[in-house]
N, C-alpha and C. Protein backbone atom coordinates (compact mmCIF):
# COMPACT_ATOMS: atom_id res chain seq x y z
N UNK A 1 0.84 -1.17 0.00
CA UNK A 1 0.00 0.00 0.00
C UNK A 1 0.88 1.23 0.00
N UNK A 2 0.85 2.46 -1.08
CA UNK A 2 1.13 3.58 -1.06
C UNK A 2 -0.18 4.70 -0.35
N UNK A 3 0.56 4.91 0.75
CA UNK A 3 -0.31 6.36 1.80
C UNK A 3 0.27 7.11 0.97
N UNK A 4 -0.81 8.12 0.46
CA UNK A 4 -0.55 9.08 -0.38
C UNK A 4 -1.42 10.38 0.83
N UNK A 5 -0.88 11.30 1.03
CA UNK A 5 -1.25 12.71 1.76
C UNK A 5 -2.12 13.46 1.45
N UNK A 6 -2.62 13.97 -0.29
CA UNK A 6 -3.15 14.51 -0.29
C UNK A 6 -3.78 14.01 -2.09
N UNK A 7 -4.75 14.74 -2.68
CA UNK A 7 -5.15 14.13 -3.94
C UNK A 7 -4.32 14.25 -5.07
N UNK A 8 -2.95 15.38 -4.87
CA UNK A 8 -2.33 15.75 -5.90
C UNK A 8 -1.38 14.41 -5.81
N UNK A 9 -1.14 13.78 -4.37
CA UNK A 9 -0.02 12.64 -4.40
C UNK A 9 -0.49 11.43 -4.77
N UNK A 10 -1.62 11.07 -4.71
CA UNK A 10 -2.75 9.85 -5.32
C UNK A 10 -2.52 10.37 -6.59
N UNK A 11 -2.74 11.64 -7.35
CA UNK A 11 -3.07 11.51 -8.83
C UNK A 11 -1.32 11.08 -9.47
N UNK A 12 -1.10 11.60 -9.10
CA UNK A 12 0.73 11.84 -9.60
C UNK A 12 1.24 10.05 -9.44
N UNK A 13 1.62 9.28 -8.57
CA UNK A 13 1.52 7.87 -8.32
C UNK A 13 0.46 7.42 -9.39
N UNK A 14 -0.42 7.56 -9.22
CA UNK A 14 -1.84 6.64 -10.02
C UNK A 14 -1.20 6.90 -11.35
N UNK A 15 -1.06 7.82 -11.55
CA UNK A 15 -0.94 8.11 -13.19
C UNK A 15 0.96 7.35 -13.58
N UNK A 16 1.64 7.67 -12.99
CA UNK A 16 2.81 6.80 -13.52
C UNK A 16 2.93 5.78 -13.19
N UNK A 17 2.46 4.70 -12.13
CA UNK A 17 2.12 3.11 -11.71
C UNK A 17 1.43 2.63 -13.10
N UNK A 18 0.23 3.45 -13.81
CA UNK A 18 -0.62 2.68 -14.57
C UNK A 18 0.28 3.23 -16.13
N UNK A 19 0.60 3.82 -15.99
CA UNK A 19 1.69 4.13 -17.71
C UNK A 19 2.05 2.95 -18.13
N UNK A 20 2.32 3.08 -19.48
CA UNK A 20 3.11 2.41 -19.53
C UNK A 20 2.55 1.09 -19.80
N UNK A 21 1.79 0.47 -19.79
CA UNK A 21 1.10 -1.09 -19.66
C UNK A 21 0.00 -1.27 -18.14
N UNK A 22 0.27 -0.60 -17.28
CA UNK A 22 -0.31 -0.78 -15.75
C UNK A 22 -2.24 -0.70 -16.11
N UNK A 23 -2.40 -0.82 -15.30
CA UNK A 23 -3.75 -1.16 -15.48
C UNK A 23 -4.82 -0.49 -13.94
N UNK A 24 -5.78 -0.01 -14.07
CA UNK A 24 -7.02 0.23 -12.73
C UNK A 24 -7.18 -1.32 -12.51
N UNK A 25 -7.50 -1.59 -11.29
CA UNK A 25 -8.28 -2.74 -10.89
C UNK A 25 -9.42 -2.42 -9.83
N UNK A 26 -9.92 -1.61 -9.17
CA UNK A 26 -10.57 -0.60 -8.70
C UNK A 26 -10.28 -0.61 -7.04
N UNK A 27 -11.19 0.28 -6.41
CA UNK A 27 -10.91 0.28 -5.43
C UNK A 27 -9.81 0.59 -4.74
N UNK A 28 -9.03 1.57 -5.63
CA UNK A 28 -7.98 2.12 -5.27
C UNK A 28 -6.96 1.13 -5.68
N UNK A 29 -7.08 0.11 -6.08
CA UNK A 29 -5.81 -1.03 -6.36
C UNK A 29 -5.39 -0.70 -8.12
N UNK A 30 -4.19 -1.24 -8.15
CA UNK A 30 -3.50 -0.83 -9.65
C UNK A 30 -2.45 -1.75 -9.44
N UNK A 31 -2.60 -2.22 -10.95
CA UNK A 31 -1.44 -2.96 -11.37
C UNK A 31 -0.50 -2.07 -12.02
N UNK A 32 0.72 -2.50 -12.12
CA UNK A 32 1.78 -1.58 -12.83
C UNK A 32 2.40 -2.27 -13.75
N UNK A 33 3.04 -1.63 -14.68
CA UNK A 33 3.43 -2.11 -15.79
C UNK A 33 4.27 -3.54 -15.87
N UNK A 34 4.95 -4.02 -14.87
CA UNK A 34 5.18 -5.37 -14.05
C UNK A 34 4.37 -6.62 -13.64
N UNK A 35 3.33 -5.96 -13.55
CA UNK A 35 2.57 -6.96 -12.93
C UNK A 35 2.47 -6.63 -11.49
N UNK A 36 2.74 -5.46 -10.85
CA UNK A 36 3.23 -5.66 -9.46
C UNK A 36 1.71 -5.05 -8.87
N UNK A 37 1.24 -5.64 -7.95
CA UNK A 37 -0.66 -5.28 -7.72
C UNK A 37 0.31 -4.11 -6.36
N UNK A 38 -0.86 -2.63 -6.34
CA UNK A 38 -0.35 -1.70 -5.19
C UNK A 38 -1.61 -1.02 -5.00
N UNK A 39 -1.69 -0.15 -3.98
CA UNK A 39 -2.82 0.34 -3.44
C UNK A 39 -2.35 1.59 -3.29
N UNK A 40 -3.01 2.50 -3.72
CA UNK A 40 -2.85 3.92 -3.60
C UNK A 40 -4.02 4.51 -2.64
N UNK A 41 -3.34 5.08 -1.41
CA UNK A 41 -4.59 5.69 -0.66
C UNK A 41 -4.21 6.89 -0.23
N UNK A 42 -4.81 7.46 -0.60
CA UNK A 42 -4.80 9.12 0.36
C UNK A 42 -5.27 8.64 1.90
N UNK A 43 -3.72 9.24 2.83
CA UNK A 43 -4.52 8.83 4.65
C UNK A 43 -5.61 9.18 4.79
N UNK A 44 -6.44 10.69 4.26
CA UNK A 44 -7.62 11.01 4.17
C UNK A 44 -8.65 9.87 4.48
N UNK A 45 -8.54 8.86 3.46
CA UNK A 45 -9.81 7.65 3.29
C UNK A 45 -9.39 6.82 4.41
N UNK A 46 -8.08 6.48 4.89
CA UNK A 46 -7.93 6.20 6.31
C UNK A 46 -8.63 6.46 7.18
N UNK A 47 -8.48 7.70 7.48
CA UNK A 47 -9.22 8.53 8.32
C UNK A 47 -10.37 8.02 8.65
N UNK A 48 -11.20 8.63 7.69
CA UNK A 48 -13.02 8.58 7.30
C UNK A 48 -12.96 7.38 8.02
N UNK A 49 -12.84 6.09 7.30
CA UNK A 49 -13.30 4.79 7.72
C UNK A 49 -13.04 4.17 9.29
N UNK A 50 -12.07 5.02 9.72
CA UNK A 50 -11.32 4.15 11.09
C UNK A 50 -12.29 5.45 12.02
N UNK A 51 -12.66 6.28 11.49
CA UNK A 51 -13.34 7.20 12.38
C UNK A 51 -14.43 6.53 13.52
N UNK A 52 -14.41 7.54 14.70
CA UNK A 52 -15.62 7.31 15.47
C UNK A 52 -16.89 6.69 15.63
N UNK A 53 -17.32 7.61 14.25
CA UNK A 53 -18.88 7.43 13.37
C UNK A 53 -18.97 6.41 12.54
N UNK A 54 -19.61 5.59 13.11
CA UNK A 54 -19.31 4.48 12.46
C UNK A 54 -20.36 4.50 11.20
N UNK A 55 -21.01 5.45 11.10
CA UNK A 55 -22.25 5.11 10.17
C UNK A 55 -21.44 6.05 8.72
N UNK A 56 -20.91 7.07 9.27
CA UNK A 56 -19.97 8.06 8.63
C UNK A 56 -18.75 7.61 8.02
N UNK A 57 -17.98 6.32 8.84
CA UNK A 57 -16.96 5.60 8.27
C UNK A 57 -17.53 4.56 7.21
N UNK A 58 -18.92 4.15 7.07
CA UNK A 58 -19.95 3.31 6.19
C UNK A 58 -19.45 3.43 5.18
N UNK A 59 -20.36 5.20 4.89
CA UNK A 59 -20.61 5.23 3.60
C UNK A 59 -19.22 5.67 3.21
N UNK A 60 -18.27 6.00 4.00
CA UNK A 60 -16.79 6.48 3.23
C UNK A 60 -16.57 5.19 2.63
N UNK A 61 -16.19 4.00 3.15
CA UNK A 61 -15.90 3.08 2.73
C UNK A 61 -16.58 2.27 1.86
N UNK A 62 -18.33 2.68 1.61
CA UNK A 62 -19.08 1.98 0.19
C UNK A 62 -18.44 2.78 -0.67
N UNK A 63 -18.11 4.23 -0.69
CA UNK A 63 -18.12 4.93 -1.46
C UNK A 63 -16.93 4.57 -2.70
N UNK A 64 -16.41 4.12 -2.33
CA UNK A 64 -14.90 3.35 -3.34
C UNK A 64 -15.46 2.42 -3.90
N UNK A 65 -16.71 1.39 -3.84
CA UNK A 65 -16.73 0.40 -4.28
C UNK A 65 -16.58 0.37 -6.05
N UNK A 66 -17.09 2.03 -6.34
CA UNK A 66 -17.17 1.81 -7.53
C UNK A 66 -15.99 2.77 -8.31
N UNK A 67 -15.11 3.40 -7.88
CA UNK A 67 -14.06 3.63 -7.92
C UNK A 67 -12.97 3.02 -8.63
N UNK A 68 -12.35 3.79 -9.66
CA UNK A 68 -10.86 3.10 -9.72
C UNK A 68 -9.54 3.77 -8.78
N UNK A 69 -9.26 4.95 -9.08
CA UNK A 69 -8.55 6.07 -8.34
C UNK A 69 -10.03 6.73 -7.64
N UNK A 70 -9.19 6.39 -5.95
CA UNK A 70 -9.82 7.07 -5.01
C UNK A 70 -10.00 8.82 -5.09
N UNK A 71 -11.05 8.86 -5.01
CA UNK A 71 -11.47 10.64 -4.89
C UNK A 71 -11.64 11.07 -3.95
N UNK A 72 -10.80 11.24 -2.80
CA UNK A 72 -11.23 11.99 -1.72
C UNK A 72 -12.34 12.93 -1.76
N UNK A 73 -12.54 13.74 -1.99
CA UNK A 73 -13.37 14.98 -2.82
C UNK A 73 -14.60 14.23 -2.51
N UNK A 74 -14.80 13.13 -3.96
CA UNK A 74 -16.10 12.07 -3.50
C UNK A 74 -16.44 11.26 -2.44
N UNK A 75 -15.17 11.03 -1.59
CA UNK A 75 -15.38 9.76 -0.67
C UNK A 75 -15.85 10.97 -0.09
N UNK A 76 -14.99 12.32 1.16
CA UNK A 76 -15.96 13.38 1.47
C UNK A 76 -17.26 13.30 1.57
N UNK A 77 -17.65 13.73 0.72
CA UNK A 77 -19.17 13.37 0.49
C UNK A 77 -20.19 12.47 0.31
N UNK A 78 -19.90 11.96 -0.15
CA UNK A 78 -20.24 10.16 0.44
C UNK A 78 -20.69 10.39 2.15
N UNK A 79 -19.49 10.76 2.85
CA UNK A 79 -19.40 10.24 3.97
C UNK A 79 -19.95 11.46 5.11
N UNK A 80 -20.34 12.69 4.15
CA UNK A 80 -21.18 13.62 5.18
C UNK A 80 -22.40 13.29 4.53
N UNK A 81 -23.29 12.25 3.56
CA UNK A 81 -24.28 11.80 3.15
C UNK A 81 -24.74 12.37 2.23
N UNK A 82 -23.44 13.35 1.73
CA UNK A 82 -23.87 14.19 0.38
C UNK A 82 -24.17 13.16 -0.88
């Protein structure tokens, strides 16, 4: 797993892991031009899910299901029930 800090460090990773031959597999997972399977997460989506609120950590965590590169931005909202 790559902890990525913020969405500019998820996009920047996501985009040169999948160059090249690499591939989305969703849910934040990516293959790379190797074959090598990695997980790109902004701590952000950490956060959300390990949170307090458990009803609030829910929907953060449905919210990827349909996801390839995680969107903080969207998980966000997702997870205030926007």
């Amino acid at each position: 797993m790559i902890a990525c800090g913020d969405q500019a460090e998820t996009d920047r990773l996501w985009t040169a892991l999948t160059a090249n031959g690499g591939s989305e597999l969703g849910c934040g997972w990516l293959k790379d031009r190797w074959g090598v399977i990695w997980q790109v997460t902004p701590t952000r989506l950490l956060e959300l899910v390990t949170g307090p609120d458990r009803d609030r950590a829910a929907r953060a965590l449905a919210s990827i299901g349909n996801m390839g590169k995680i969107n903080i931005a969207e998980v966000e909202r997702a997870a205030d029930g926007a």
